[in-house]
Protein backbone atom coordinates (compact mmCIF):
# COMPACT_ATOMS: atom_id res chain seq x y z
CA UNK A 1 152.85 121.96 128.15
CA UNK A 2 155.56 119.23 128.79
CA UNK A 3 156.63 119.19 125.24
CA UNK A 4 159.65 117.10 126.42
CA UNK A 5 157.33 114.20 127.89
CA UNK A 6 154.45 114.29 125.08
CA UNK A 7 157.46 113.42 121.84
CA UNK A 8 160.42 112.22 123.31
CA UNK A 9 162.09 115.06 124.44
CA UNK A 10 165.20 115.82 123.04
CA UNK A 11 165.89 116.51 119.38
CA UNK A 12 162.16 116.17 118.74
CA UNK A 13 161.14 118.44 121.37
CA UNK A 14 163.15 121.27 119.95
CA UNK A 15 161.45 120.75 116.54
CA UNK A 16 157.94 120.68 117.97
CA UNK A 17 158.68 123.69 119.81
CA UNK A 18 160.33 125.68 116.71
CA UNK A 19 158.01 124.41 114.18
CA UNK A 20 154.71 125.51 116.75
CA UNK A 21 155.98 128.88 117.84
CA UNK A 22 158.02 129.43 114.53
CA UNK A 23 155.25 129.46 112.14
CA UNK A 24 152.92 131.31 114.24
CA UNK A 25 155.65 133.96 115.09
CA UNK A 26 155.84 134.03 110.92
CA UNK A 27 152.20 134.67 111.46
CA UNK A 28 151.95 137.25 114.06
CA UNK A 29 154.49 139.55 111.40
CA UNK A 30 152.60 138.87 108.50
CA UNK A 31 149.30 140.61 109.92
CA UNK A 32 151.53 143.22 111.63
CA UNK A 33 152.55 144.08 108.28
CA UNK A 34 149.10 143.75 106.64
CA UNK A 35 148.03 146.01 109.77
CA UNK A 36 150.84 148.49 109.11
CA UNK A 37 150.58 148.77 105.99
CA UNK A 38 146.72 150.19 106.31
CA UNK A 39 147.43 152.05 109.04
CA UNK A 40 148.17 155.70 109.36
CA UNK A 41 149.85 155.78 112.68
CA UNK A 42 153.64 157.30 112.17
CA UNK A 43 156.43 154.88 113.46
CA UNK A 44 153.95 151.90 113.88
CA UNK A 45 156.46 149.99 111.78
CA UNK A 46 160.42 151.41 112.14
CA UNK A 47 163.21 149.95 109.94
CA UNK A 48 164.70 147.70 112.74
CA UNK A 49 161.38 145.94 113.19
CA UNK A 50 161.40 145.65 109.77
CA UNK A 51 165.16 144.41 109.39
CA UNK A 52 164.80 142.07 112.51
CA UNK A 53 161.54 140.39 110.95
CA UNK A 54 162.74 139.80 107.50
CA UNK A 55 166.10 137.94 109.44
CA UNK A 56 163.76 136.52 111.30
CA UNK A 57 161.61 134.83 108.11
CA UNK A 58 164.74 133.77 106.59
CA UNK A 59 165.73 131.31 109.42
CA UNK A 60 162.40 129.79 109.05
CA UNK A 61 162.93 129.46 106.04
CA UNK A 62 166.31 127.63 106.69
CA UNK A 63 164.50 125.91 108.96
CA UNK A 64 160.83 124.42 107.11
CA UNK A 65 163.75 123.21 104.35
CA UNK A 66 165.87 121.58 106.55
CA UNK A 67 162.33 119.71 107.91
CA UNK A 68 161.02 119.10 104.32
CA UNK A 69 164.86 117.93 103.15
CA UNK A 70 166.22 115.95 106.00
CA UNK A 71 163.33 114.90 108.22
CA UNK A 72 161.27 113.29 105.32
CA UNK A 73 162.94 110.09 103.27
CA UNK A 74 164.88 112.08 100.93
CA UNK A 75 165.08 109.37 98.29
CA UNK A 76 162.61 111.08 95.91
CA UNK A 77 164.05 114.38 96.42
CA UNK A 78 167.50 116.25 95.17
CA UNK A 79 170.62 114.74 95.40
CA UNK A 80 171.36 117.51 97.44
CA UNK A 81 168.74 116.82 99.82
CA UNK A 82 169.89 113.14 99.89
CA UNK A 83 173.48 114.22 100.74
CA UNK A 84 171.74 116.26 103.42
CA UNK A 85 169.50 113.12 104.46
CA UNK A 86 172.99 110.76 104.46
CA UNK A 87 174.41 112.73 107.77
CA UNK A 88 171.20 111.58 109.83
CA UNK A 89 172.05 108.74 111.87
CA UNK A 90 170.20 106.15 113.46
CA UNK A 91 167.33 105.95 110.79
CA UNK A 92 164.06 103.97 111.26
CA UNK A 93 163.70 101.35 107.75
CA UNK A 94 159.80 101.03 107.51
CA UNK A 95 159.39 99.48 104.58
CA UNK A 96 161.48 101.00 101.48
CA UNK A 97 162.33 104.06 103.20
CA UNK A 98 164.04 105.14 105.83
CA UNK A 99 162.27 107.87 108.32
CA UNK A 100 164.96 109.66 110.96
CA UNK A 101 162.10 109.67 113.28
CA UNK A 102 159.11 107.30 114.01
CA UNK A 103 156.36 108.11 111.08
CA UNK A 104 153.98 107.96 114.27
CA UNK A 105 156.06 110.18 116.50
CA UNK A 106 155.83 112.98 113.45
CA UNK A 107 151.90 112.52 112.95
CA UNK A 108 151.69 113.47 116.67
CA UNK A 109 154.42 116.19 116.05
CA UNK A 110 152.75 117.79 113.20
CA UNK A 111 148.78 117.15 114.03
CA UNK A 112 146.81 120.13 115.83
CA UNK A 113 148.37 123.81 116.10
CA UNK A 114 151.48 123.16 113.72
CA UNK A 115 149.94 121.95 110.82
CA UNK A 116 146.97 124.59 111.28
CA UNK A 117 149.93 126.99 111.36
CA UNK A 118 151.55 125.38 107.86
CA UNK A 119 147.94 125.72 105.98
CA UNK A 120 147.69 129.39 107.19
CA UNK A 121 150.65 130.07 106.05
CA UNK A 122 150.28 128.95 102.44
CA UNK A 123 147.49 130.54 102.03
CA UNK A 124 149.51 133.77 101.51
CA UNK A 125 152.31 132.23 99.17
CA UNK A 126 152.97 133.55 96.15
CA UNK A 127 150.11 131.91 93.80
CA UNK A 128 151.60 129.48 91.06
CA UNK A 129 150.14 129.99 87.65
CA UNK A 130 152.45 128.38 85.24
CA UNK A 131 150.45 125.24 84.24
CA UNK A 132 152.53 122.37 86.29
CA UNK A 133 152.60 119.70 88.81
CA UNK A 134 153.36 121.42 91.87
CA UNK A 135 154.24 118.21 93.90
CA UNK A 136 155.97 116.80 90.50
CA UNK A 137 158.04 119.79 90.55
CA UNK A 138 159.04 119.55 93.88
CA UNK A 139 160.15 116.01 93.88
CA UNK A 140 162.22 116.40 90.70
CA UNK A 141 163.81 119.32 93.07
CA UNK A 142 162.07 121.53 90.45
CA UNK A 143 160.79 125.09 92.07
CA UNK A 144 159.79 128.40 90.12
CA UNK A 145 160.20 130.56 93.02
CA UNK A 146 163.79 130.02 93.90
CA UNK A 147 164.80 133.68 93.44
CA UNK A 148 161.69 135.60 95.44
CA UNK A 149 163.53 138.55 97.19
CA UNK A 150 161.17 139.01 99.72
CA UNK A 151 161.71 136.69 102.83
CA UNK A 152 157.96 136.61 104.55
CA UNK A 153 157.06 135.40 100.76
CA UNK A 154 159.70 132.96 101.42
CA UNK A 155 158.69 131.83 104.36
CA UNK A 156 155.19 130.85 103.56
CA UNK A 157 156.36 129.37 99.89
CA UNK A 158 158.03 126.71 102.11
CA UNK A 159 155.38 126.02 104.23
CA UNK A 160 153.47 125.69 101.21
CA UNK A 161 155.81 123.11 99.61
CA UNK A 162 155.87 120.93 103.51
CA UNK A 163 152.30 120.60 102.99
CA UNK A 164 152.34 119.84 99.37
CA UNK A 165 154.64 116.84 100.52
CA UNK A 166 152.78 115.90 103.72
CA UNK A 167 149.07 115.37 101.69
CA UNK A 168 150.11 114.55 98.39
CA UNK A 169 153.55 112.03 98.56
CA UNK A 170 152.67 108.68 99.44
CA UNK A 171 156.26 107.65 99.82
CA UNK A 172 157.59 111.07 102.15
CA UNK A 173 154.42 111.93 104.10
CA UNK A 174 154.39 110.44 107.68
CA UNK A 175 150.57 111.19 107.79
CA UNK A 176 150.20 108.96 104.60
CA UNK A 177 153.02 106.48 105.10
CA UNK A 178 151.79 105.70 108.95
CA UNK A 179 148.24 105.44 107.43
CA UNK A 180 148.80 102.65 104.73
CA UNK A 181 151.31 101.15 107.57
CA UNK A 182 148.45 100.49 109.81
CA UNK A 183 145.91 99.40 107.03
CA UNK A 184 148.57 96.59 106.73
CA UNK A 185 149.68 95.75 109.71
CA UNK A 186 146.33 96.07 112.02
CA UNK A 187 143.14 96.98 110.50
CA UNK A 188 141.56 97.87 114.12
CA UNK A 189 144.13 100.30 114.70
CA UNK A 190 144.27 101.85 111.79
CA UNK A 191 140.45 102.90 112.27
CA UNK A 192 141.13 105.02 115.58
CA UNK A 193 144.64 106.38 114.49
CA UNK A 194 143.01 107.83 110.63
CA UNK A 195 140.31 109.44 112.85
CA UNK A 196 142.68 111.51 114.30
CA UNK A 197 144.47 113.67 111.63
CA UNK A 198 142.21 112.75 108.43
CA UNK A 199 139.73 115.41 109.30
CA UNK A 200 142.75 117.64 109.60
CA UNK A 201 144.23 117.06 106.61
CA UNK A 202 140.61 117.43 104.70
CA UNK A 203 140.76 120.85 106.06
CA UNK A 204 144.55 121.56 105.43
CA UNK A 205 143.90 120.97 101.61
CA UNK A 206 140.47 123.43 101.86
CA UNK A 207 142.34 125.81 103.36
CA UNK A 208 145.19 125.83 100.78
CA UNK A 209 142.26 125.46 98.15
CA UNK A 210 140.75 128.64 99.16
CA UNK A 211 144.59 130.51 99.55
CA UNK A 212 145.56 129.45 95.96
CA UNK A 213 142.21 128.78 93.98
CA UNK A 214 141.52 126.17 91.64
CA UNK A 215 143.67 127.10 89.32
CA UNK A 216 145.41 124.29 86.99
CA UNK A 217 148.28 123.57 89.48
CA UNK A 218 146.04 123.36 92.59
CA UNK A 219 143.86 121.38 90.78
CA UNK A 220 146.28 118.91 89.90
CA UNK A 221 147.27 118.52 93.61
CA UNK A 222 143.65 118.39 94.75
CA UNK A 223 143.98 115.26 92.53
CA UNK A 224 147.03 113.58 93.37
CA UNK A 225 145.81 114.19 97.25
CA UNK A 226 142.44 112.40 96.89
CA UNK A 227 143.60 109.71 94.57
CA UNK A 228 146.70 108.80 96.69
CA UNK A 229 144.42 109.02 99.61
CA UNK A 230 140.80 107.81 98.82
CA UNK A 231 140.26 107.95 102.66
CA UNK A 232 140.27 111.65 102.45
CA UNK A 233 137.31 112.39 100.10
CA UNK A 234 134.54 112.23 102.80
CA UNK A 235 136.81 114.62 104.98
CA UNK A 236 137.38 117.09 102.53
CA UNK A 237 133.77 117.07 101.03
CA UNK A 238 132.83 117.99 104.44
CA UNK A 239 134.61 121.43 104.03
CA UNK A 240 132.88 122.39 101.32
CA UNK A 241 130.66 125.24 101.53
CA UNK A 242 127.41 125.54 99.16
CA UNK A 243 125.18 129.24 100.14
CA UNK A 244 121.34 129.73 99.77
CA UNK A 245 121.51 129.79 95.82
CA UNK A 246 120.80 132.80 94.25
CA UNK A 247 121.59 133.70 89.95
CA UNK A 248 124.73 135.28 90.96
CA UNK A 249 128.33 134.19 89.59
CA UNK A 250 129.43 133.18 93.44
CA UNK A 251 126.56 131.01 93.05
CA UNK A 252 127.03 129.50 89.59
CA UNK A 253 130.65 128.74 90.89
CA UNK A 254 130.68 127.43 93.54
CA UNK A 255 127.96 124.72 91.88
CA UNK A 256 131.04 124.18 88.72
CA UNK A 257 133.65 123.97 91.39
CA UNK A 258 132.03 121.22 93.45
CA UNK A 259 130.68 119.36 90.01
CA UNK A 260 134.57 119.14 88.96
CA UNK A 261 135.34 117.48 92.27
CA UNK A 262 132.95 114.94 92.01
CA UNK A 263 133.82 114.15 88.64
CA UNK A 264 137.57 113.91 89.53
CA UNK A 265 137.04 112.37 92.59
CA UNK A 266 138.17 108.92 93.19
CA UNK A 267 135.20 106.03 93.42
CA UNK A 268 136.11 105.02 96.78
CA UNK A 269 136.92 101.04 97.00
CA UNK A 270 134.12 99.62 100.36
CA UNK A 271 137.17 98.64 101.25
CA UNK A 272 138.89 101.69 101.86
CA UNK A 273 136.11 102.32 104.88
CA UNK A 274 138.15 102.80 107.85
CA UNK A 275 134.92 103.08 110.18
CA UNK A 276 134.38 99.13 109.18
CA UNK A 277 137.05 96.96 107.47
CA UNK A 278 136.05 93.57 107.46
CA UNK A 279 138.52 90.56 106.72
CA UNK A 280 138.51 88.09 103.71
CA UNK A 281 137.20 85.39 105.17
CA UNK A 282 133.73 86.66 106.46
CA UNK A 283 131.04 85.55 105.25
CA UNK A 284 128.80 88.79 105.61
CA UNK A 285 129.68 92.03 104.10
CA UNK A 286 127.67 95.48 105.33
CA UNK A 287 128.38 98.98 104.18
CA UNK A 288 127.87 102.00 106.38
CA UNK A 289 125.12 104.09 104.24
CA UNK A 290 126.04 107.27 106.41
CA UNK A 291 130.07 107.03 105.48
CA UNK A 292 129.06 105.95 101.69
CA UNK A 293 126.80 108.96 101.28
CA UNK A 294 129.06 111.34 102.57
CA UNK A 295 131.88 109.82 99.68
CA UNK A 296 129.65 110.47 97.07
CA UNK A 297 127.65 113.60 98.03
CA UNK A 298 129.28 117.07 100.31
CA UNK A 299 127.00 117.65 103.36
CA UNK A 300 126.73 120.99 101.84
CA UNK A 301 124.25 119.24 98.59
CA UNK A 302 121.17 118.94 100.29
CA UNK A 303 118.23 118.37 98.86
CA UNK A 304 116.58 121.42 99.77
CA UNK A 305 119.82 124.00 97.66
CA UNK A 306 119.39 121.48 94.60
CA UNK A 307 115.45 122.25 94.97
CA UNK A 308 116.03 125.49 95.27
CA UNK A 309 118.68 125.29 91.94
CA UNK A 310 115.93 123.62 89.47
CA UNK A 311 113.14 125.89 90.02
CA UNK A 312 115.38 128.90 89.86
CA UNK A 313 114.05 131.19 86.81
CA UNK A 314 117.78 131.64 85.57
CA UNK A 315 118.76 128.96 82.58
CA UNK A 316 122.59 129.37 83.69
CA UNK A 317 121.81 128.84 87.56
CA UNK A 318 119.52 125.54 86.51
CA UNK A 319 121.82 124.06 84.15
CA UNK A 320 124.34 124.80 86.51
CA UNK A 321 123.13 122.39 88.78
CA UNK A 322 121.72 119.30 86.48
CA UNK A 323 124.88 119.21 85.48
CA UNK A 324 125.46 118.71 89.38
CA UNK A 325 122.83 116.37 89.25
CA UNK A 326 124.13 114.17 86.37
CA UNK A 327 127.99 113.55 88.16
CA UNK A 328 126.01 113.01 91.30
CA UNK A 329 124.15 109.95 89.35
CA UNK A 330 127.10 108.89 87.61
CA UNK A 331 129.56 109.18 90.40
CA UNK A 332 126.64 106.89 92.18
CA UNK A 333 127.26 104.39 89.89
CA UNK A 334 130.51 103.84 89.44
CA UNK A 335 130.88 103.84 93.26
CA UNK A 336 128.34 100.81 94.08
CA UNK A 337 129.97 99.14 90.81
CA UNK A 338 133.25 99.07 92.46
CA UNK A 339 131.70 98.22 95.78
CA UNK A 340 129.81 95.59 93.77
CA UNK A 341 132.61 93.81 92.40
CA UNK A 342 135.07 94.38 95.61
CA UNK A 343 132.38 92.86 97.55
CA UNK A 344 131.34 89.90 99.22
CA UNK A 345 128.95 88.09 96.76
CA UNK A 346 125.28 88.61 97.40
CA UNK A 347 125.84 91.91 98.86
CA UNK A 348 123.94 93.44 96.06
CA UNK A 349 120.81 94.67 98.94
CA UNK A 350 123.33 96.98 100.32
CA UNK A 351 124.50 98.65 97.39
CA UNK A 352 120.71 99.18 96.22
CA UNK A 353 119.90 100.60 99.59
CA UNK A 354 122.66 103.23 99.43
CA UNK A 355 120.89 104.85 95.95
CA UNK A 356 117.97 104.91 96.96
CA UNK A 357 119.84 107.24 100.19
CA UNK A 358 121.12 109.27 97.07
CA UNK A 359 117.91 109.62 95.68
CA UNK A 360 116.16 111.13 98.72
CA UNK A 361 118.78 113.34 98.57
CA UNK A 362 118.01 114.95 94.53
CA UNK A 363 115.25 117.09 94.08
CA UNK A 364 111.28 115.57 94.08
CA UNK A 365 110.79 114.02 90.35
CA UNK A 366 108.04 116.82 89.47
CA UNK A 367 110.21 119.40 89.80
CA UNK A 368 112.63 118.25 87.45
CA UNK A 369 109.66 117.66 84.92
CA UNK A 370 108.46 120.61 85.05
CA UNK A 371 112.09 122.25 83.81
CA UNK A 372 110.75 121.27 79.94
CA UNK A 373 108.16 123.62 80.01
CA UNK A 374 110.31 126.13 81.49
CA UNK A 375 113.11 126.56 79.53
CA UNK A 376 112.14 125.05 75.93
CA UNK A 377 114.26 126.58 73.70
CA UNK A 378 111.48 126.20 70.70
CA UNK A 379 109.20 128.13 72.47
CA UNK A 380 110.68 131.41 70.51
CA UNK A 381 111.84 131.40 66.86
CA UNK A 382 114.20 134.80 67.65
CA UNK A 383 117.81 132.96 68.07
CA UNK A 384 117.92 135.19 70.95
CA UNK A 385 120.34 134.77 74.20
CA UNK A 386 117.74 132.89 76.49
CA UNK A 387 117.22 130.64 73.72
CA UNK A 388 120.54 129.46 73.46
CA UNK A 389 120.61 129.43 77.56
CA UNK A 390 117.33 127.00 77.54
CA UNK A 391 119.15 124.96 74.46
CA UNK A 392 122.11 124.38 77.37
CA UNK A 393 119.24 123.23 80.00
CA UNK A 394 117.59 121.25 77.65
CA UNK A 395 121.02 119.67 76.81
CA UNK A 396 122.04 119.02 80.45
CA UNK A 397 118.40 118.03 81.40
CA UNK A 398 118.88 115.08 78.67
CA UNK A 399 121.88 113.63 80.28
């Protein structure tokens, strides 16, 4: 392709085409190794392969700094990053900050293959369990793997930390910076520009969710992603993934792991619907159900898997998913109140319409009375282990 044409040429056509066939050279030698390392072939992987590959990783690694440290506003970063930032000439000031290249020129730089490449990547980065801020960290120029020794390791920690600052920094992220540019500037824009990376980025943070786990450090980035960016939460719920349910721990899981994200999830602002933004001064004020439901409940809840949940025979498996059920309600709530009171007044019909959507969506109302008989925990006077298992669905069914 005419790189040259498509971003400028020049300077940023040499990044685009380091930073696309960079990171998936990185990748190419990482699965060579993983495929070397299994296989029984003599010679399949010589010492000078080895050598060049590991030189190889450490000028990426140069190189994904030198992006993260000089091509982002370095203001919130190291002093030495900021010395490194001063030598750039010819800066763009948008705003408070000043971007070396066009926050819009680096969207179209980074969307598609690259950033695919980047989220790959992390996903085999050392993972962080010290309970931090990963993004905190890295702004205060803060990093606890400065000393790994080995350089594909490296390699894919700073691809890692590019990504933490490209979803989760407000101030440094083109993606995020362009996004809340155009909300500003023109509304109608803003709608068909967010439609092309969003969905990206939704699953650039699943894919680093899945490489790292929910651990406490990932978790606190999934936060600081979808509260600096309440536009993302429909795009990421779509990645979510929720099997034919089954009493199994993968099962029991995967229900906790979604619950915590809707409980930590932002209530998204009507506002903050880029599919329809409407200006101050009209009169009549419509929400999209379709875009609101998918805010409040992952494509992957249906009806049918929370059916399936409640009538399982397992008291884990069942509590497991009222508690589901009850942040569903509640998250429900708090997101038509703050559509409620951000809206234009007598807009109430709209907000009504959208539960009753979430309602068709939760399991028929017999089902969920017949749980009582079920799984009461007075049924047996033993203090046995499925009484204290009803006790929790009892407890779960009451809120």
């Amino acid at each position: 392709p005419n790189v040259g044409s498509s971003f400028g040429g020049g300077t940023v056509g040499v990044i685009y085409i380091v930073l696309r066939f960079g990171t998936q050279r990185l990748i190419d030698i990482y699965e060579a190794s993983v495929q070397s390392k299994i296989s029984v072939k003599v010679g399949r992987n010589s010492p000078e392969n080895e050598e060049s590959s590991a030189m190889y990783a450490r000028y990426m690694v140069r190189f994904l700094s030198g992006i993260r440290d000089i091509l982002l506003p370095s203001s919130v970063y190291s002093d030495h990053a900021s010395k490194r930032n001063s030598r750039v000439k010819n800066t763009i000031h948008i705003g408070d900050h000043d971007f070396p290249i066009a926050p819009s020129l680096m969207v179209n730089l980074l969307t598609g293959e690259i950033l695919n490449n980047l989220a790959k990547l992390s996903r085999w980065a050392p993972t962080i369990d010290t309970n931090t801020d990963p993004v905190k960290d890295l702004i205060e120029g803060k990093s606890i793997f400065e000393g790994l020794i080995d350089p594909m390791e490296s390699a894919c920690t700073e691809a890692r930390r590019l990504l933490f600052i490209l979803l989760a920094d407000a101030k440094s992220s083109p993606f995020l910076h362009h996004l809340q540019h155009l909300k500003n500037i023109d509304p109608n824009k803003c709608i068909e520009q967010a439609g092309l990376f969003l969905p990206q980025l939704g699953m650039t943070l699943h894919s680093m969710m899945i490489g790292q786990g929910y651990n406490f450090p990932m978790r606190m980035f999934l936060n600081r992603c979808l509260n600096t960016t309440p536009e993302l939460v429909p795009h990421f719920f779509k990645t979510l993934q929720l099997k034919d349910p089954k009493p199994n721990y993968r099962t029991i899981s995967s229900l906790s792991f979604i619950e915590g994200i809707l409980r930590e999830a932002p209530a998204l602002n009507h506002r903050t619907h880029l599919g329809k933004i409407f200006s101050a001064g009209e009169a009549r004020d419509t929400i999209s159900t379709r875009w609101a439901l998918s805010s409040i409940i992952p494509p992957c809840v249906t009806k049918l898997i929370l059916a399936k949940v409640v009538q399982s025979p397992s008291a884990l498996l069942v509590s497991s998913g009222l508690k589901l059920l009850a942040t569903i309600l509640r998250r429900t709530r708090e997101c038509t109140l703050t559509w409620a009171v951000t809206s234009v007044p007598g807009n109430n019909g709209a907000c009504n319409e959208l539960f009753q959507e979430v309602l068709h969506h939760l399991p028929d109302v017999p089902l969920l009375l017949s749980i009582p008989s079920r799984f009461d925990p007075y049924k047996s006077t033993d203090c046995d282990a499925s009484s204290n298992a009803n006790a929790i669905v009892m407890i779960h069914l009451c809120e």
